[in-house]
Protein backbone atom coordinates (compact mmCIF):
# COMPACT_ATOMS: atom_id res chain seq x y z
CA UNK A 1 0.94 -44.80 -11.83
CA UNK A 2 -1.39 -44.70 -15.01
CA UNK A 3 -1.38 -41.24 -17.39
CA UNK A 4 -5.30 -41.23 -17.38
CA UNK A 5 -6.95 -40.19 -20.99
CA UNK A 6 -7.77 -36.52 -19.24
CA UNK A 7 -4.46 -35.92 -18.53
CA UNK A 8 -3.21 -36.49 -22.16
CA UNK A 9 -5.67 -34.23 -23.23
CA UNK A 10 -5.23 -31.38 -20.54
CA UNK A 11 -1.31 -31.85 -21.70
CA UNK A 12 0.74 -29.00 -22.89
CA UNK A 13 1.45 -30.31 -26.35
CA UNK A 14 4.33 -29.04 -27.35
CA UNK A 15 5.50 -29.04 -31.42
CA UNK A 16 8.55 -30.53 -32.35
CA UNK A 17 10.92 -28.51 -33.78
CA UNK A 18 12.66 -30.46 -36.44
CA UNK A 19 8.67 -31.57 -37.54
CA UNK A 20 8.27 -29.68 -41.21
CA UNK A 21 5.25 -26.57 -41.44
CA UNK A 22 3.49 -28.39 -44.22
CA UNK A 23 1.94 -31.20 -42.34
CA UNK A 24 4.52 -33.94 -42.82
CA UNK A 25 5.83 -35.90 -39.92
CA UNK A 26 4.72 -33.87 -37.02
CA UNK A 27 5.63 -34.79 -33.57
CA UNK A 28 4.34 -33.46 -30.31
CA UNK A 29 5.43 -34.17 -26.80
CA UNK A 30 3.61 -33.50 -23.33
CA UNK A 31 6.25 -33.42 -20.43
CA UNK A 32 3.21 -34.90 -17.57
CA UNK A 33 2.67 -33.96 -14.17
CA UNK A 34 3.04 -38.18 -13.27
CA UNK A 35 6.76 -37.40 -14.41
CA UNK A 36 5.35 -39.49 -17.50
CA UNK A 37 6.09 -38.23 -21.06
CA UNK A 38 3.64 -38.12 -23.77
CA UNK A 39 4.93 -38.10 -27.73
CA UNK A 40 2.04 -38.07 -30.47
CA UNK A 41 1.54 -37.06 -33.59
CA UNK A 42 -0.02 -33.89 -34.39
CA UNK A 43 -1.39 -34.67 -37.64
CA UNK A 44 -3.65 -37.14 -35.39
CA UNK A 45 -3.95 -35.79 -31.98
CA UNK A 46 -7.09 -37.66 -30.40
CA UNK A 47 -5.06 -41.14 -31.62
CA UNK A 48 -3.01 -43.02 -29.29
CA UNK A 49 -0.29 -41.41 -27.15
CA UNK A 50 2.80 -42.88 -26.57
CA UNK A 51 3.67 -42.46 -22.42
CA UNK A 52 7.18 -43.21 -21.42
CA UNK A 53 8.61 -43.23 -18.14
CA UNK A 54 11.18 -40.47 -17.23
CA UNK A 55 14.50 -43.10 -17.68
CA UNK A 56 12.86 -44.29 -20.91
CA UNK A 57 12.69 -40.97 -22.21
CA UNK A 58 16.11 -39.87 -21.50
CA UNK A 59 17.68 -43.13 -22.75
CA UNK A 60 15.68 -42.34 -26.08
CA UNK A 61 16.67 -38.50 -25.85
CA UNK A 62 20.66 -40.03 -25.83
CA UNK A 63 20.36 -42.78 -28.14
CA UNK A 64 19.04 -40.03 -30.50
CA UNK A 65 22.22 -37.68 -29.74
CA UNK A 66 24.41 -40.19 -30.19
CA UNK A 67 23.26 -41.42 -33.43
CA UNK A 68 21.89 -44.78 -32.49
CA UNK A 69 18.61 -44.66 -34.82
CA UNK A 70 20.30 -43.80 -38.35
């Protein structure tokens, strides 16, 4: 199934946070009803949304725990 452009934007964005409160590398993510999640930045939110399936997402979400990406 395809996250449509409406759903993005009727998202629950939700701030990441380790992203800093002065505008630096902000990062939002949108948990979507598809079981699809969204991750954008915030600085730019009508850009381009990443959409990842749910076994995408947690394989990122363990990589990341286990220190695969530095």
């Amino acid at each position: 199934m395809m996250t449509s452009n409406a759903e993005l934007t009727r998202a629950n964005w939700v701030k990441s946070t380790y992203s800093g409160p002065t505008g630096g590398n902000c990062v939002e993510v949108a948990f979507l009803g598809d079981g699809h999640i969204g991750v954008r930045n915030s600085r730019h939110p009508a850009d381009t949304a990443l959409v990842f399936t749910s076994a995408e997402w947690d394989a990122f979400v363990s990589g990341t725990k286990d220190g695969a990406f530095g």
